[in-house]
C-alpha atoms as a PDB file:
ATOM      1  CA  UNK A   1      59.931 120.485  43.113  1.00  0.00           C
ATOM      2  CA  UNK A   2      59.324 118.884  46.227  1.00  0.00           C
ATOM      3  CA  UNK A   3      63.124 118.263  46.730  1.00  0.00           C
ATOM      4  CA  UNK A   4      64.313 122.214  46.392  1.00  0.00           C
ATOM      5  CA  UNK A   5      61.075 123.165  49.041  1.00  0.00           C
ATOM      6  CA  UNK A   6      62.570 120.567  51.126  1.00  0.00           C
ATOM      7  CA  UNK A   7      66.167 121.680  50.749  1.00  0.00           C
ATOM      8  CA  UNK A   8      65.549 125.838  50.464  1.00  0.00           C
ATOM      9  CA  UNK A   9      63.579 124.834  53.832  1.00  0.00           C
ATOM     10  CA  UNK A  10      66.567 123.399  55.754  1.00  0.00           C
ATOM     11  CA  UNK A  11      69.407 125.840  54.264  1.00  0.00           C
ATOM     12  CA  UNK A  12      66.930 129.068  55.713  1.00  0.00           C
ATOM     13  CA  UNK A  13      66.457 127.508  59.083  1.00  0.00           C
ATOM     14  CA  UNK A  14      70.408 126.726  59.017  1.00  0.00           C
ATOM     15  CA  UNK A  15      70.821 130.726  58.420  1.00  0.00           C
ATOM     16  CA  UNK A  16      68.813 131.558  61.047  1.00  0.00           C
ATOM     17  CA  UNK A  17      70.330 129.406  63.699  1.00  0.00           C
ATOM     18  CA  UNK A  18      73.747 130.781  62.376  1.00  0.00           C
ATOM     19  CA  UNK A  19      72.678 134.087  62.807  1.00  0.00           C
ATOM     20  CA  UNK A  20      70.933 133.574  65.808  1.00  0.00           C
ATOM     21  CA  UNK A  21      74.483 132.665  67.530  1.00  0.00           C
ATOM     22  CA  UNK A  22      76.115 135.761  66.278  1.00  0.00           C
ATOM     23  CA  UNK A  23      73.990 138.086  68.620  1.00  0.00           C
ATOM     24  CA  UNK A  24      76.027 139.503  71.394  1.00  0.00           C
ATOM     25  CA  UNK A  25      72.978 140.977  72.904  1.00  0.00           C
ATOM     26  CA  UNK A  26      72.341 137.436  75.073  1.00  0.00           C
ATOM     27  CA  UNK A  27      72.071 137.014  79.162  1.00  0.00           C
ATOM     28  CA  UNK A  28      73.665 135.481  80.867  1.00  0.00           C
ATOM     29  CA  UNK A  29      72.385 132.662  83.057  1.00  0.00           C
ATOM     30  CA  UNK A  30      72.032 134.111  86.322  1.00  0.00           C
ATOM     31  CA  UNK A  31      70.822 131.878  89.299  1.00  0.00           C
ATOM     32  CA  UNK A  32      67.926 132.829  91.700  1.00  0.00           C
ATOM     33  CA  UNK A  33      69.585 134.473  94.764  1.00  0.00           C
ATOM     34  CA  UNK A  34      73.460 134.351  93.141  1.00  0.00           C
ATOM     35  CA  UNK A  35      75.895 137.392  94.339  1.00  0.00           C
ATOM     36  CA  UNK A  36      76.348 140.139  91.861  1.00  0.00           C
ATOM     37  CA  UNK A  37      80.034 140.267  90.553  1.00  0.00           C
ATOM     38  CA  UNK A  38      80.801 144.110  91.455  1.00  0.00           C
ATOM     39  CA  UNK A  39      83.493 144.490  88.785  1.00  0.00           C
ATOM     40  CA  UNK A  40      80.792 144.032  85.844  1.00  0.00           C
ATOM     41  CA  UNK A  41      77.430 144.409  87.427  1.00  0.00           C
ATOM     42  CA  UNK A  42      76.127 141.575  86.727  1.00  0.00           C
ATOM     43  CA  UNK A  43      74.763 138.174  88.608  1.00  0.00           C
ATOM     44  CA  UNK A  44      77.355 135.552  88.865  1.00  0.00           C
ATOM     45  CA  UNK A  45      75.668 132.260  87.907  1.00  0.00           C
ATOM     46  CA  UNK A  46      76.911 129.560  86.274  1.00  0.00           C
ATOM     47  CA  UNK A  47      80.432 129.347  84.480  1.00  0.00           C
ATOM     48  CA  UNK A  48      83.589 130.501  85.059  1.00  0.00           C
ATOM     49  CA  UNK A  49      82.209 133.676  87.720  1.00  0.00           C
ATOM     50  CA  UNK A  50      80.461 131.322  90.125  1.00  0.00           C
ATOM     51  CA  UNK A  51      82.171 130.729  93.445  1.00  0.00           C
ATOM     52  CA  UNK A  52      83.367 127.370  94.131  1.00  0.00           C
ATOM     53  CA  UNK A  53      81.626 126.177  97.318  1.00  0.00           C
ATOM     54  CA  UNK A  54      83.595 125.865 100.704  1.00  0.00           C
ATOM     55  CA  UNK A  55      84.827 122.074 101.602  1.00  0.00           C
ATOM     56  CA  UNK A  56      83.188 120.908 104.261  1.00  0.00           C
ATOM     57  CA  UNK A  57      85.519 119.054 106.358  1.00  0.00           C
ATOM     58  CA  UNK A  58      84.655 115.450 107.570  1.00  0.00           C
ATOM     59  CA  UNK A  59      83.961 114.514 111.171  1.00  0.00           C
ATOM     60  CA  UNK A  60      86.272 112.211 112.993  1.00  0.00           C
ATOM     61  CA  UNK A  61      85.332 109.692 115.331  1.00  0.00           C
ATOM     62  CA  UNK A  62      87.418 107.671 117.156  1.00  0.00           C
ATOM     63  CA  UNK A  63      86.332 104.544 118.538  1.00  0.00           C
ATOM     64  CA  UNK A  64      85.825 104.745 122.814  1.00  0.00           C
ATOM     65  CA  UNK A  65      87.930 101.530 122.615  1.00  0.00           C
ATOM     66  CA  UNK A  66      90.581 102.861 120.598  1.00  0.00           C
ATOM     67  CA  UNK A  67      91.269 106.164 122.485  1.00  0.00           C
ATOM     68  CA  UNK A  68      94.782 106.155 123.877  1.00  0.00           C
ATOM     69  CA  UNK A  69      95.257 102.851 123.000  1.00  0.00           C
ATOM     70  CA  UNK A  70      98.451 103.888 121.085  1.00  0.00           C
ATOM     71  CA  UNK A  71     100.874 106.786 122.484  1.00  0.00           C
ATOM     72  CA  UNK A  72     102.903 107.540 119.539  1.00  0.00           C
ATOM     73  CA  UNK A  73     103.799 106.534 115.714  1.00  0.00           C
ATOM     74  CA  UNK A  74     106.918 105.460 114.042  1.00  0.00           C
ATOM     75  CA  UNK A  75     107.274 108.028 111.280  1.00  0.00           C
ATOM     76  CA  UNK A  76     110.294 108.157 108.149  1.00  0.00           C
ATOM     77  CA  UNK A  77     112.158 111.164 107.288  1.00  0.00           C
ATOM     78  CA  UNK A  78     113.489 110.646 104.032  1.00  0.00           C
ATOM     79  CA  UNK A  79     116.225 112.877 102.297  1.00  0.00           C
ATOM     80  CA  UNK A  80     115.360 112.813  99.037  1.00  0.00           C
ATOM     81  CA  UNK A  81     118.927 113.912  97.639  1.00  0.00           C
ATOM     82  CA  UNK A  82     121.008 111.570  99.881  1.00  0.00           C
ATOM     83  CA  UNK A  83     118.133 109.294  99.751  1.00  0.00           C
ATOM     84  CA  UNK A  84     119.074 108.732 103.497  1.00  0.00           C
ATOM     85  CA  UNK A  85     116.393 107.938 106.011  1.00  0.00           C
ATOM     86  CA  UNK A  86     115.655 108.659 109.479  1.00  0.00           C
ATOM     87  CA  UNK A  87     113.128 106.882 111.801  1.00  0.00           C
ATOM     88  CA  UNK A  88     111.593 109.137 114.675  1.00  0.00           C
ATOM     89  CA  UNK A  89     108.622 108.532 117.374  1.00  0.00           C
ATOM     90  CA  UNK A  90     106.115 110.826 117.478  1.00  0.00           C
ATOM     91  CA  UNK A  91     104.413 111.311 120.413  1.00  0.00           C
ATOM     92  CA  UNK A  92     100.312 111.676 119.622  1.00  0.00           C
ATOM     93  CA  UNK A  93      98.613 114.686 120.641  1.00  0.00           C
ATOM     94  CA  UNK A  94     102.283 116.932 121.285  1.00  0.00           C
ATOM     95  CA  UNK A  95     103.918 119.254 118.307  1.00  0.00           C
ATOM     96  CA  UNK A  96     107.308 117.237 117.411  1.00  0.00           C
ATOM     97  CA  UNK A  97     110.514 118.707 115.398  1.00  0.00           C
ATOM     98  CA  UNK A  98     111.698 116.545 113.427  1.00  0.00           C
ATOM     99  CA  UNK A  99     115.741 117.253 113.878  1.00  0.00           C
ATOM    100  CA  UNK A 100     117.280 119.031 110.855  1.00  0.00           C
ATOM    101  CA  UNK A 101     114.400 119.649 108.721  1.00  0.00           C
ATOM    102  CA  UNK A 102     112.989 122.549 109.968  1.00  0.00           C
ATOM    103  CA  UNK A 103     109.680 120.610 109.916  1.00  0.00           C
ATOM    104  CA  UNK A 104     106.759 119.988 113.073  1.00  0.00           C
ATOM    105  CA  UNK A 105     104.848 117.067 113.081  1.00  0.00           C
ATOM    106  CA  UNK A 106     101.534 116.748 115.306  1.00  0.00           C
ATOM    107  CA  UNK A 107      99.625 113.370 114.808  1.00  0.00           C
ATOM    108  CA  UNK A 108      96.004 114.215 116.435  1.00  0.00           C
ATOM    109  CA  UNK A 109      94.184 110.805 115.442  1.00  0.00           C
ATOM    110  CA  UNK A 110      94.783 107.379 115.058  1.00  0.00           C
ATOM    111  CA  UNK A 111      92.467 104.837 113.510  1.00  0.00           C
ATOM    112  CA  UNK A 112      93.501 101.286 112.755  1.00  0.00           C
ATOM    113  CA  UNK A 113      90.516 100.358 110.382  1.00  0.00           C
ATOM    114  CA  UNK A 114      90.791 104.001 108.456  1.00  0.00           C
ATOM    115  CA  UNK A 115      86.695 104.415 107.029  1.00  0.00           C
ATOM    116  CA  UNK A 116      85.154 107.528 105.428  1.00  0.00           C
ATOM    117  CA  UNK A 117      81.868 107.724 104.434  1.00  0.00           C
ATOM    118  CA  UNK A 118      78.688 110.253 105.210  1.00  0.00           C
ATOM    119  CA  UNK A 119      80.667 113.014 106.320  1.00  0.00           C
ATOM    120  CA  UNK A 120      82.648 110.965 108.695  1.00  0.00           C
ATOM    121  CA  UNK A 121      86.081 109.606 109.250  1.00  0.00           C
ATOM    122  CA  UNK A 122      86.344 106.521 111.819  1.00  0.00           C
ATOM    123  CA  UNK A 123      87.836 103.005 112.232  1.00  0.00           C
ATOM    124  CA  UNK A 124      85.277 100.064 110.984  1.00  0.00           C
ATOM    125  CA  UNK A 125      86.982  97.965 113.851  1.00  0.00           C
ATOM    126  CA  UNK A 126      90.392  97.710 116.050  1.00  0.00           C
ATOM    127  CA  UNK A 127      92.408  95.549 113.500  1.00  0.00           C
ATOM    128  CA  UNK A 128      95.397  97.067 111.876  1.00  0.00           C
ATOM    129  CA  UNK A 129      93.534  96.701 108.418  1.00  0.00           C
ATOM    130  CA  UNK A 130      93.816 100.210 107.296  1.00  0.00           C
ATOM    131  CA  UNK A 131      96.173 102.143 109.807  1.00  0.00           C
ATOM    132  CA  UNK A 132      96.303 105.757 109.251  1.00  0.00           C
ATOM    133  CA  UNK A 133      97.334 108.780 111.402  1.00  0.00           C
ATOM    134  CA  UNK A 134      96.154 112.549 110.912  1.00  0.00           C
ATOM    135  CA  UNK A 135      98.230 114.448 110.841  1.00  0.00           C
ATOM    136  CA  UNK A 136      99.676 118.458 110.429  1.00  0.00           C
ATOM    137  CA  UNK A 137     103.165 119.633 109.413  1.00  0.00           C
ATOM    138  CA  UNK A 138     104.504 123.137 109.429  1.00  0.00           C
ATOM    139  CA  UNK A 139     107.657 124.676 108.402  1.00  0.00           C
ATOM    140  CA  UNK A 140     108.505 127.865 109.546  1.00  0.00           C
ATOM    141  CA  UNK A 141     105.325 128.467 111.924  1.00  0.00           C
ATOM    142  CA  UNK A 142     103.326 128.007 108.939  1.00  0.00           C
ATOM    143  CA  UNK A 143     101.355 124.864 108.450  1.00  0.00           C
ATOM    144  CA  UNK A 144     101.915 123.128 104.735  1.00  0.00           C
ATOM    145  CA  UNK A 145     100.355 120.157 105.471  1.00  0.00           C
ATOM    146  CA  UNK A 146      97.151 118.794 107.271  1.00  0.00           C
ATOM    147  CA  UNK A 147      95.863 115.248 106.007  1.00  0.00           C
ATOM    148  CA  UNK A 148      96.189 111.711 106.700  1.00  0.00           C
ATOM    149  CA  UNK A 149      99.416 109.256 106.586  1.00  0.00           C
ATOM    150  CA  UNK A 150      98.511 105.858 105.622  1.00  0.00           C
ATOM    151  CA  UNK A 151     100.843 102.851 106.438  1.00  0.00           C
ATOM    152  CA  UNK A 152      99.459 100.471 103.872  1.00  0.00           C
ATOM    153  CA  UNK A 153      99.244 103.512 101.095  1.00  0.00           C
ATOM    154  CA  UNK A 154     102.177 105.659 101.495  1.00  0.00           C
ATOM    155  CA  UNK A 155     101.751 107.733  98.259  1.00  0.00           C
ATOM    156  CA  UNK A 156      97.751 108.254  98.896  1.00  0.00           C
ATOM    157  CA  UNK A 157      97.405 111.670  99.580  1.00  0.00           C
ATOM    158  CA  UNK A 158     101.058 111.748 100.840  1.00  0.00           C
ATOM    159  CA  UNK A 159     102.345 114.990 102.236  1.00  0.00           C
ATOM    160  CA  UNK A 160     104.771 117.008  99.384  1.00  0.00           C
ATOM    161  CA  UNK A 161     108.263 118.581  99.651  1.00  0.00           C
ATOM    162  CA  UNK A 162     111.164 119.722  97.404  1.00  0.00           C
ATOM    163  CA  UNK A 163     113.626 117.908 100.161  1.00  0.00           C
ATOM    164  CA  UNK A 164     111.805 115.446 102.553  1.00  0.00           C
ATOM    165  CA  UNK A 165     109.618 112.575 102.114  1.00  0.00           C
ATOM    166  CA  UNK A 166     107.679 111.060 105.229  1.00  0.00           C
ATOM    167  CA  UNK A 167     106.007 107.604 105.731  1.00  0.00           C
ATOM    168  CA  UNK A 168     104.159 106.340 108.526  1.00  0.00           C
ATOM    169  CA  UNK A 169     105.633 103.196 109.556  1.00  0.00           C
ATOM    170  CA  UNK A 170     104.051 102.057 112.779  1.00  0.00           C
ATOM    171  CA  UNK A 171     101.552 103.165 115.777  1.00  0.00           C
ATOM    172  CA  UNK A 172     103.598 102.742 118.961  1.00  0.00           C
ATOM    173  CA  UNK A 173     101.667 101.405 122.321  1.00  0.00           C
END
């Protein structure tokens, strides 16, 4: 007898949790303070209605030490159907066209010792451990690309187009 309590027991409180997830008449989780969604009415919390939240971009420091200390960079054009590459200098600070490509290149920054952490972007010291460049890259007045080339790391976060390729290949004094 015990047994069938036991077991009628566990089958009813399996029906009622079945049942309970059938109701359509739920809330939905709505967060103190969250914008209503105007379409529906309702508060967009959590899930698939909830706004992502902006990216904060990092800060970048460079180094008093390192400021200037290198006029341009040594960048790679590569043609990825001829497979044919092209070095160019790019002078630091100006817009640059790179010749046939219909593509600008501005590097902004340069930081031997590339570090990230805390919200900031900086050089841990002035030794070619880590060299990256910031830069931006339009095409057609419109800019496609703004990031960071890294010499050591190529394909890390590497600028992407259907016909050109670029690697940073030195920082020019």
């Amino acid at each position: 007898m015990k047994f069938s309590l036991q077991t009628a027991t566990l089958v009813t409180v399996a029906l009622l949790g079945l049942s309970a997830c059938k109701k359509n008449d739920e809330k939905p989780l709505t967060l103190p303070g969250a914008p209503m969604d105007a379409t529906h009415g309702n508060a967009m919390g959590a899930g698939m209605g909830m706004p992502k939240a902006a990216k904060k971009e990092s800060q970048v420091v460079v180094p008093e030490g390192l400021k200037g200390k290198w006029k341009s960079i040594q960048i790679a054009v590569v043609d990825k159907a001829s497979k044919k590459e092209t070095l160019h200098v790019v002078p630091v600070g100006k817009d640059f066209l790179i010749p046939g490509t219909g593509l600008t290149l501005r590097a902004d920054n340069l930081l031997p010792d590339f570090s990230m952490g805390d919200g900031v972007i900086s050089s841990k010291s002035e030794n070619m451990e880590n060299p990256a460049a910031q830069v931006r890259i339009s095409e057609g007045g419109e800019e496609r690309f703004k990031g960071w080339a890294f010499l050591k790391f190529p394909e890390t976060h590497a600028f992407e187009h259907p016909k050109y390729a670029l690697k940073l290949m030195a920082f020019v004094p």
